[in-house]
N, C-alpha and C. Protein backbone atom coordinates (compact mmCIF):
# COMPACT_ATOMS: atom_id res chain seq x y z
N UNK A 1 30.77 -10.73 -11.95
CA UNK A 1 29.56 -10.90 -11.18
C UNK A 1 29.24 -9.58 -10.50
N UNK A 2 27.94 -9.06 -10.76
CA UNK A 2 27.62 -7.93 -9.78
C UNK A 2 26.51 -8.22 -8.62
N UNK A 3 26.85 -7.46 -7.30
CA UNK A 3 26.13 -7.85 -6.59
C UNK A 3 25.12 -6.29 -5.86
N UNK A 4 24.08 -6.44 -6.64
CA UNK A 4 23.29 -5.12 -6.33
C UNK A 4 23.17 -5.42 -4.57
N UNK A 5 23.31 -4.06 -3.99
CA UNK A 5 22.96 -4.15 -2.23
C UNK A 5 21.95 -4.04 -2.23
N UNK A 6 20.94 -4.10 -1.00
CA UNK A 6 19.35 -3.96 -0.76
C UNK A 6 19.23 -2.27 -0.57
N UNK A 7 18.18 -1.28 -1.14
CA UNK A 7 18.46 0.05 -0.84
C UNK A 7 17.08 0.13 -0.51
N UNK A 8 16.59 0.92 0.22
CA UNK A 8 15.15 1.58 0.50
C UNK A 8 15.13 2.38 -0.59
N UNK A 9 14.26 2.45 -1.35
CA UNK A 9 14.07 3.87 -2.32
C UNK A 9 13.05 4.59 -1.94
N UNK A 10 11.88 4.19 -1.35
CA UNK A 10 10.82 5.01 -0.86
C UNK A 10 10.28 4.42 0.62
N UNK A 11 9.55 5.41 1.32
CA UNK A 11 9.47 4.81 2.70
C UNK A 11 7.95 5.60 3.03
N UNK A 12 7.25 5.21 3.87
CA UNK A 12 6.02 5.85 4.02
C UNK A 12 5.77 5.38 5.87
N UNK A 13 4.99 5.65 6.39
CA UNK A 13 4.55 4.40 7.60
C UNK A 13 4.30 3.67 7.89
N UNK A 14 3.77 2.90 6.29
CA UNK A 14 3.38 1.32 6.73
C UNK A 14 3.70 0.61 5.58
N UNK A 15 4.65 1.85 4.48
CA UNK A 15 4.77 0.52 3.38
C UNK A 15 5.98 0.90 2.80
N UNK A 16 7.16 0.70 2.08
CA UNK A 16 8.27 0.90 1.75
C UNK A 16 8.63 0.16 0.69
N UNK A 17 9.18 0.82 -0.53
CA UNK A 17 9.29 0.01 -1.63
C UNK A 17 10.86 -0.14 -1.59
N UNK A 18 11.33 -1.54 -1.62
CA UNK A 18 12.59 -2.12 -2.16
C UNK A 18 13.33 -2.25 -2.64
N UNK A 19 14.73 -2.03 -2.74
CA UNK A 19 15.51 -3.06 -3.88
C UNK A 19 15.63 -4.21 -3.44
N UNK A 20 15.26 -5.50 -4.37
CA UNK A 20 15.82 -6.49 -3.33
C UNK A 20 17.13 -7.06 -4.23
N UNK A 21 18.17 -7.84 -3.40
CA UNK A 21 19.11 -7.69 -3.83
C UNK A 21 19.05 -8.93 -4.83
N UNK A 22 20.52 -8.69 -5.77
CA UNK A 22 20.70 -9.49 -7.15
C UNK A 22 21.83 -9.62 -6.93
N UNK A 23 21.75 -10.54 -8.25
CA UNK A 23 23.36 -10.94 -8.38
C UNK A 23 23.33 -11.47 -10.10
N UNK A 24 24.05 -10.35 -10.81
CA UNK A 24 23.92 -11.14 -12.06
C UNK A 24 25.25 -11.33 -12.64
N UNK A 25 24.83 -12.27 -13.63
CA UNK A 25 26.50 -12.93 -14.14
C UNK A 25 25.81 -13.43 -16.17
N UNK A 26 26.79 -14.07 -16.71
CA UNK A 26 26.80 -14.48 -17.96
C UNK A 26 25.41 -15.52 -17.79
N UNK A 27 24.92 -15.96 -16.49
CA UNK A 27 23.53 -17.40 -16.77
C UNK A 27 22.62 -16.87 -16.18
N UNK A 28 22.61 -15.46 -16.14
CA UNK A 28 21.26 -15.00 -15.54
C UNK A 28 21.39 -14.15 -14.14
N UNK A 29 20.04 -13.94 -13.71
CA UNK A 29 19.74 -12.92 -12.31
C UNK A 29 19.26 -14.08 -11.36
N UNK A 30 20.03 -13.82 -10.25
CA UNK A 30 19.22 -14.50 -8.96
C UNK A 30 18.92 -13.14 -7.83
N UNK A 31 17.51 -13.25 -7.09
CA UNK A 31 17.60 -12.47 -6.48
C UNK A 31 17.00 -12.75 -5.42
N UNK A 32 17.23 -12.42 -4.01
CA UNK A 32 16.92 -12.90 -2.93
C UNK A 32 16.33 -12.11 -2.04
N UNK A 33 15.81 -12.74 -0.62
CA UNK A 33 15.10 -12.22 0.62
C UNK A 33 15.89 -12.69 1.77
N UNK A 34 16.32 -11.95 2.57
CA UNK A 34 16.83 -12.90 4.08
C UNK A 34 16.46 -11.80 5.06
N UNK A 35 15.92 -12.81 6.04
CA UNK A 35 15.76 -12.54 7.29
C UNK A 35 16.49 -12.17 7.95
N UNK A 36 16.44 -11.03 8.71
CA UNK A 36 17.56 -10.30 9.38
C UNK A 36 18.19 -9.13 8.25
N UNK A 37 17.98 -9.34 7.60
CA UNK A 37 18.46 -8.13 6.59
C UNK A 37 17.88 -7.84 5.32
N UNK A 38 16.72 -8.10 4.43
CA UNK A 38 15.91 -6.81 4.09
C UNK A 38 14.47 -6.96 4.72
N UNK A 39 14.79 -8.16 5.44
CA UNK A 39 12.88 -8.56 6.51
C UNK A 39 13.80 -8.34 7.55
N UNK A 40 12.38 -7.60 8.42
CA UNK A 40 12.42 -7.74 9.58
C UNK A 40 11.22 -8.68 10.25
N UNK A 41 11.07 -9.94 9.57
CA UNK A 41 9.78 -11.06 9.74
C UNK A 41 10.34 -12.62 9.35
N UNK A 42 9.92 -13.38 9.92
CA UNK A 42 10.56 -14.55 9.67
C UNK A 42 8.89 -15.36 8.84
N UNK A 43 9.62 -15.59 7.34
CA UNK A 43 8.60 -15.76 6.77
C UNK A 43 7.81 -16.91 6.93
N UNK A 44 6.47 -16.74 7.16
CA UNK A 44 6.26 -18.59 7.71
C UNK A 44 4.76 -18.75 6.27
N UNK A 45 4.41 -17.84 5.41
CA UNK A 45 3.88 -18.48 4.52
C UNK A 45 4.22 -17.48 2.85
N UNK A 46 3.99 -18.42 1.73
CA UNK A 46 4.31 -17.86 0.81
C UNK A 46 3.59 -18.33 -0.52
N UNK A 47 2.89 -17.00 -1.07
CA UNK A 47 2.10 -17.68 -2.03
C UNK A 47 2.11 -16.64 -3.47
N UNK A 48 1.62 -16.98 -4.18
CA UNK A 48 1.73 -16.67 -5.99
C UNK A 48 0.60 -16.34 -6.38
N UNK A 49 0.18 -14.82 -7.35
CA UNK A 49 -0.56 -14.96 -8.10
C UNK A 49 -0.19 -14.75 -9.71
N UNK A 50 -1.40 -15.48 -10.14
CA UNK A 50 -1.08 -15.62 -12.04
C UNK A 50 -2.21 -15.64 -12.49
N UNK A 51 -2.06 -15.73 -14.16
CA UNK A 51 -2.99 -16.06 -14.61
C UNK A 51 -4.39 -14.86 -14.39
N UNK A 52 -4.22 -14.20 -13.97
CA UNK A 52 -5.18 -13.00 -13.19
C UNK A 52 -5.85 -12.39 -13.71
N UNK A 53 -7.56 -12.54 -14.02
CA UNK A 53 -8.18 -12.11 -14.86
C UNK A 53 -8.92 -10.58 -14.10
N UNK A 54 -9.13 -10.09 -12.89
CA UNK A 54 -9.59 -9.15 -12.24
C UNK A 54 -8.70 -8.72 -11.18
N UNK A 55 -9.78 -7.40 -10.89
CA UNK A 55 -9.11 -6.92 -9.63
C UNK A 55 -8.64 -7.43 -8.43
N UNK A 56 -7.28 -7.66 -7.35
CA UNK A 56 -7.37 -8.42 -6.35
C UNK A 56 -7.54 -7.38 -5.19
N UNK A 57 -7.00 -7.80 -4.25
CA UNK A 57 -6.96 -7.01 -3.17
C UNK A 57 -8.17 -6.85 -2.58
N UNK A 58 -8.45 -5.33 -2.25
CA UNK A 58 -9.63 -4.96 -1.41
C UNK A 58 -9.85 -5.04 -0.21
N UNK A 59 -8.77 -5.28 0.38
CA UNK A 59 -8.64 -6.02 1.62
C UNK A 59 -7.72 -4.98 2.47
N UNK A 60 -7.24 -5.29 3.85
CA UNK A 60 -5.94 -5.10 4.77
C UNK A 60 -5.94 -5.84 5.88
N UNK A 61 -4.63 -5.68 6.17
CA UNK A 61 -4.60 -7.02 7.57
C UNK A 61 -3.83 -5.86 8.51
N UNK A 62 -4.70 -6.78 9.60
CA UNK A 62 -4.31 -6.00 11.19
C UNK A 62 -2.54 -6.09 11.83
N UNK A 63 -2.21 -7.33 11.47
CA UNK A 63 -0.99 -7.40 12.30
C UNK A 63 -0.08 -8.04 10.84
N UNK A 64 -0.46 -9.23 9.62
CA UNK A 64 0.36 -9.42 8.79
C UNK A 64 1.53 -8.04 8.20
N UNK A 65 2.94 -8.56 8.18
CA UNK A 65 3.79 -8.12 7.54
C UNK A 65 4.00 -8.68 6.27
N UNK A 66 4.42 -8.36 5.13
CA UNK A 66 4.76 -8.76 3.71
C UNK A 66 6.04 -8.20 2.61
N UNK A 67 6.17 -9.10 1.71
CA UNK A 67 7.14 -8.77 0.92
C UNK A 67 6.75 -9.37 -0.09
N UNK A 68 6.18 -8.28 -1.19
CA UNK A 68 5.47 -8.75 -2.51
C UNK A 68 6.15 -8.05 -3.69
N UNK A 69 6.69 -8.64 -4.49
CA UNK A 69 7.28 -8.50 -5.71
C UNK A 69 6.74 -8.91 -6.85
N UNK A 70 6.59 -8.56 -7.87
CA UNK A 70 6.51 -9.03 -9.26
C UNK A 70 7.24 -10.14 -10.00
N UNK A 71 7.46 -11.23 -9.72
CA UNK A 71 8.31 -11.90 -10.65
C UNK A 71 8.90 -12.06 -11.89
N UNK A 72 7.59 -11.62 -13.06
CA UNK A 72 7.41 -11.50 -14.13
C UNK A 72 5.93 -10.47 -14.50
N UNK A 73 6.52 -9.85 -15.17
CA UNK A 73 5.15 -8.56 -15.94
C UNK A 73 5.26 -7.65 -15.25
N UNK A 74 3.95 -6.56 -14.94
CA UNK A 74 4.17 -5.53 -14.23
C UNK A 74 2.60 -5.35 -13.25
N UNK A 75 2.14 -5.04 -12.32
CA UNK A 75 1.12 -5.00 -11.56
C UNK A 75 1.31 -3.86 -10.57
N UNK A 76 -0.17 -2.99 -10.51
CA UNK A 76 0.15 -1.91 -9.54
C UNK A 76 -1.01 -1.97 -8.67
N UNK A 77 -0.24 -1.95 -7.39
CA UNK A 77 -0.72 -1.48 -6.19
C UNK A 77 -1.29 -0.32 -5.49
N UNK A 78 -2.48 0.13 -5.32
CA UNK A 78 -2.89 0.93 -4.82
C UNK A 78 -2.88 0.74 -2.81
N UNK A 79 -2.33 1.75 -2.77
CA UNK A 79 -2.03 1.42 -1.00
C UNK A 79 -2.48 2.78 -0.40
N UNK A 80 -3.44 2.64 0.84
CA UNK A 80 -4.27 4.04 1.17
C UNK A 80 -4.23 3.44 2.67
N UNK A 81 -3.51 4.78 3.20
CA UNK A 81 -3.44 5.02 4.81
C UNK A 81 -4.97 5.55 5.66
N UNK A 82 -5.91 5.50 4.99
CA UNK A 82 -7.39 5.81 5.07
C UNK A 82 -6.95 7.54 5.51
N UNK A 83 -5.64 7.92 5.03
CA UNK A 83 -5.80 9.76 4.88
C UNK A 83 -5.45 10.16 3.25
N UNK A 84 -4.58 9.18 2.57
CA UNK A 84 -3.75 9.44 1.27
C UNK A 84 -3.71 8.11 0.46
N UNK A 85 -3.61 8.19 -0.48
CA UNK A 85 -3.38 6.62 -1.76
C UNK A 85 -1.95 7.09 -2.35
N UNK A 86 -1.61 5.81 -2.96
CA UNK A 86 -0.63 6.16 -3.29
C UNK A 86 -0.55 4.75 -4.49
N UNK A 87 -0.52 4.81 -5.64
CA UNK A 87 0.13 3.86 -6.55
C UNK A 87 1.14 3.60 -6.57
N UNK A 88 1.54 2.11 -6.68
CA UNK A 88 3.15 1.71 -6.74
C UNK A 88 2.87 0.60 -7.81
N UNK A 89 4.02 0.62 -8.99
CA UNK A 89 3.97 -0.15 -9.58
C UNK A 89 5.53 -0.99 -9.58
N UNK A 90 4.78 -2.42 -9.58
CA UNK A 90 5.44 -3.46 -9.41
C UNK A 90 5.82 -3.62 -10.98
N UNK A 91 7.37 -3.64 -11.20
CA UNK A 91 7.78 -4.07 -12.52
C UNK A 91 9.06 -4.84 -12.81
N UNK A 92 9.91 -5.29 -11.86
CA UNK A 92 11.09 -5.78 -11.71
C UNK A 92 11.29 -7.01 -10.53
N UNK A 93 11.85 -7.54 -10.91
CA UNK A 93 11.74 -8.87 -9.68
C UNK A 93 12.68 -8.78 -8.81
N UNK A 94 13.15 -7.55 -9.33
CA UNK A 94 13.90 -6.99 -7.70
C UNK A 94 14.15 -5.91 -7.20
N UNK A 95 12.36 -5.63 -7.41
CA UNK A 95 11.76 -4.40 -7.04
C UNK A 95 10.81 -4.61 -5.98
N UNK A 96 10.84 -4.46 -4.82
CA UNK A 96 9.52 -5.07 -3.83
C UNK A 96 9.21 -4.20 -2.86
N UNK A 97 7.91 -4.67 -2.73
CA UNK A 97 6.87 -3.65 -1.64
C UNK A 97 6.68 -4.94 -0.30
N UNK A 98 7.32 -3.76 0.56
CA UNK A 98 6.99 -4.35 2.25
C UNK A 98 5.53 -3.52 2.41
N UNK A 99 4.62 -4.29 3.02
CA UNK A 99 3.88 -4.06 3.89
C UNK A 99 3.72 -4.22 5.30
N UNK A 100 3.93 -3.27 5.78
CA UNK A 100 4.49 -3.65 7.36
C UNK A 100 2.99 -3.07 8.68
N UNK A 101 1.98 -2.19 7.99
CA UNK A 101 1.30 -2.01 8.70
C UNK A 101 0.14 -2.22 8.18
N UNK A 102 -1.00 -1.71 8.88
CA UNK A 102 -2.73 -1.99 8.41
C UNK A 102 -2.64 -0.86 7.13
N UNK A 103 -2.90 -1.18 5.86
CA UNK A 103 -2.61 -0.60 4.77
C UNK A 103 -3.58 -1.40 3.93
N UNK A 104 -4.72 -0.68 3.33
CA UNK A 104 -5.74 -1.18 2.42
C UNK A 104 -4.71 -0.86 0.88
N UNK A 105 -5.20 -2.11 0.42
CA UNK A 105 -4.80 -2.54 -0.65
C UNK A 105 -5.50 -3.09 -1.86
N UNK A 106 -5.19 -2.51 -3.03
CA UNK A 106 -5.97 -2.87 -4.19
C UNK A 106 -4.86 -3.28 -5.24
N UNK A 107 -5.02 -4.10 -5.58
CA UNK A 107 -3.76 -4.52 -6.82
C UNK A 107 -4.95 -4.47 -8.12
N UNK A 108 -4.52 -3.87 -8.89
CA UNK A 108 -4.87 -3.54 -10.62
C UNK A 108 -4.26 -3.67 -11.59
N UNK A 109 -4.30 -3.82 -12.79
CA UNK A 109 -3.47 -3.75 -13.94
C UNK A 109 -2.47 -4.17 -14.37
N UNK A 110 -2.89 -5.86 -14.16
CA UNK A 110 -1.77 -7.20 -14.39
C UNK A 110 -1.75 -6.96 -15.77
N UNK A 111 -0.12 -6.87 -15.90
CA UNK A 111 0.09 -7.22 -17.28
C UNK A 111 -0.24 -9.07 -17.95
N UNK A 112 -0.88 -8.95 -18.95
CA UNK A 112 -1.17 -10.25 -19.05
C UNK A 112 -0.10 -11.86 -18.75
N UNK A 113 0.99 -11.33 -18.21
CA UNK A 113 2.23 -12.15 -18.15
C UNK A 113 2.61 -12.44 -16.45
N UNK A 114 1.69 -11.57 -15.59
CA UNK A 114 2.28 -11.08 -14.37
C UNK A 114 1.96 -12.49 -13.69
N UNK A 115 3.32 -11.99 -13.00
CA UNK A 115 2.97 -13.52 -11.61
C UNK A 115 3.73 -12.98 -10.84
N UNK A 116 2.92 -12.49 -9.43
CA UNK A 116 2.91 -11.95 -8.20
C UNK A 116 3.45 -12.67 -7.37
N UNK A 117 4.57 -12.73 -6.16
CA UNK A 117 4.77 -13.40 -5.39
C UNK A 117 4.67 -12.58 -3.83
N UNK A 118 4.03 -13.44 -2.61
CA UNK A 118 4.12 -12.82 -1.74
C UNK A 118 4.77 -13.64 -0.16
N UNK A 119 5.54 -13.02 0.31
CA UNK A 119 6.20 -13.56 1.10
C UNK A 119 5.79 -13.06 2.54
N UNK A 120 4.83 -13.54 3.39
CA UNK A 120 3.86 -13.20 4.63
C UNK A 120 4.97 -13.60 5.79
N UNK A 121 4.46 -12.91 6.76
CA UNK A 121 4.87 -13.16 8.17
C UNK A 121 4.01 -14.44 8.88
N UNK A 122 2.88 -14.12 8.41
CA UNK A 122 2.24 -15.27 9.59
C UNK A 122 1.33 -16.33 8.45
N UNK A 123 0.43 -17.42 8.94
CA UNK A 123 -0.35 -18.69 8.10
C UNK A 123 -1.42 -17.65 7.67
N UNK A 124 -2.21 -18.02 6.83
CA UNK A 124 -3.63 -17.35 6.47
C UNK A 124 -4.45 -17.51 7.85
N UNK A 125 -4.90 -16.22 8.17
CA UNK A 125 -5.92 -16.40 9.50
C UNK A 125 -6.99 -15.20 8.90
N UNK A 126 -8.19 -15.25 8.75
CA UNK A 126 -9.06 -14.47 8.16
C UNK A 126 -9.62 -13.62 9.25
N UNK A 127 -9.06 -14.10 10.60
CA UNK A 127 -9.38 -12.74 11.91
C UNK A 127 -8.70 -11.85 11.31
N UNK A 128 -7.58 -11.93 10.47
CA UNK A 128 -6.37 -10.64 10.78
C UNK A 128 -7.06 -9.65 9.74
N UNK A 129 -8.27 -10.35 8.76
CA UNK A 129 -8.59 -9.24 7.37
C UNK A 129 -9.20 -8.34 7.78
N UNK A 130 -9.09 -7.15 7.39
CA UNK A 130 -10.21 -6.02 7.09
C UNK A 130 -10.85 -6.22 5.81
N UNK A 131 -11.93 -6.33 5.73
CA UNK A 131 -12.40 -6.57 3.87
C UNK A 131 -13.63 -5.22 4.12
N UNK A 132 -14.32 -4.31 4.92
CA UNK A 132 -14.76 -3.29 4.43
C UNK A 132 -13.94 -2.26 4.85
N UNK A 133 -14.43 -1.35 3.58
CA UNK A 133 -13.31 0.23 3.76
C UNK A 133 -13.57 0.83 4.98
N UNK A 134 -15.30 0.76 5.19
CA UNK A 134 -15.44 1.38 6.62
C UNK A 134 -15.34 1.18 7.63
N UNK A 135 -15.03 -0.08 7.55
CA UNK A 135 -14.42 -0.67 8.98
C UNK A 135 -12.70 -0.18 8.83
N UNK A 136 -12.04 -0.50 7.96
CA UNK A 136 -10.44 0.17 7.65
C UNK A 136 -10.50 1.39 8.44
N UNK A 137 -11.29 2.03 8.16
CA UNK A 137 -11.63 3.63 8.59
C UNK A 137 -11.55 3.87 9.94
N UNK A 138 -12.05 2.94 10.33
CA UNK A 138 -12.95 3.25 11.58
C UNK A 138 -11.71 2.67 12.64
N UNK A 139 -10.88 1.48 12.14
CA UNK A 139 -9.85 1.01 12.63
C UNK A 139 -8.61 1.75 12.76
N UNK A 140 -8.17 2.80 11.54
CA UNK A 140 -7.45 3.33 11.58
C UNK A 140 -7.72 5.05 12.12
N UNK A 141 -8.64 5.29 12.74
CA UNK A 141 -8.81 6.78 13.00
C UNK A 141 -8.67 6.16 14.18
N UNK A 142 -8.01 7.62 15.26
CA UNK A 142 -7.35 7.52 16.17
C UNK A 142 -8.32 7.89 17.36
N UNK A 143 -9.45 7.86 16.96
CA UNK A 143 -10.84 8.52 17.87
C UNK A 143 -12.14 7.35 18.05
């Protein structure tokens, strides 16, 4: 049985990509999330995308934290600090992107197989969205 540890591989200010940890043996991979040790959020909602015929995202949230992985296929994330972008591609199911701050987000280029999982800090509240860029902007400049 091997038991991969959780490692940071990349880190930024508001978003950090994952290992999340595994455990594989002769019947397969299990791989997990725990609170207190690779969240620092106690997850209170959790939801899936599939089937995904367009672009998602477009959006950012004010105070939500996250932990979004790929389950199956591959999907990439565009994540912009309203100074820099940065693509991350989701391809391993125990490969995951924290979102921990106000970070506009565009997800693109579901492999036709992909199913997204996301593991939130708080319920859906549509106060917390940013949905225009220029408001993102305007939220995140320090003036």
């Amino acid at each position: 049985m091997q038991n991969t540890q959780q490692r940071i591989t990349s880190k930024t200010e508001g978003y950090k990509i994952v290992h999340i940890p595994s455990i594989m043996d002769e019947r397969g991979g299990l791989s997990f999330a725990e609170c207190g040790q690779l969240l620092d959020f106690t997850i209170k909602r959790a939801y899936w995308l599939y089937d995904i015929k367009d672009t998602r995202g477009g959006h950012a949230h004010k105070q939500l934290k996250q932990l979004i992985f790929c389950a199956h296929g591959t999907v990439d994330f565009i994540l912009d600090d309203a100074v820099s972008s940065e693509v991350i591609k989701l391809d391993s199911p125990n490969k995951g992107l924290i979102i921990n701050q106000t970070i506009w987000r565009e997800i693109k280029n579901f492999s036709q197989d992909a199913a997204v999982i996301v593991l939130a800090s708080d319920i859906y509240d549509e106060t917390d969205y940013i949905r225009s860029y220029e408001e993102f902007k305007k939220w995140k400049s320090p003036y």
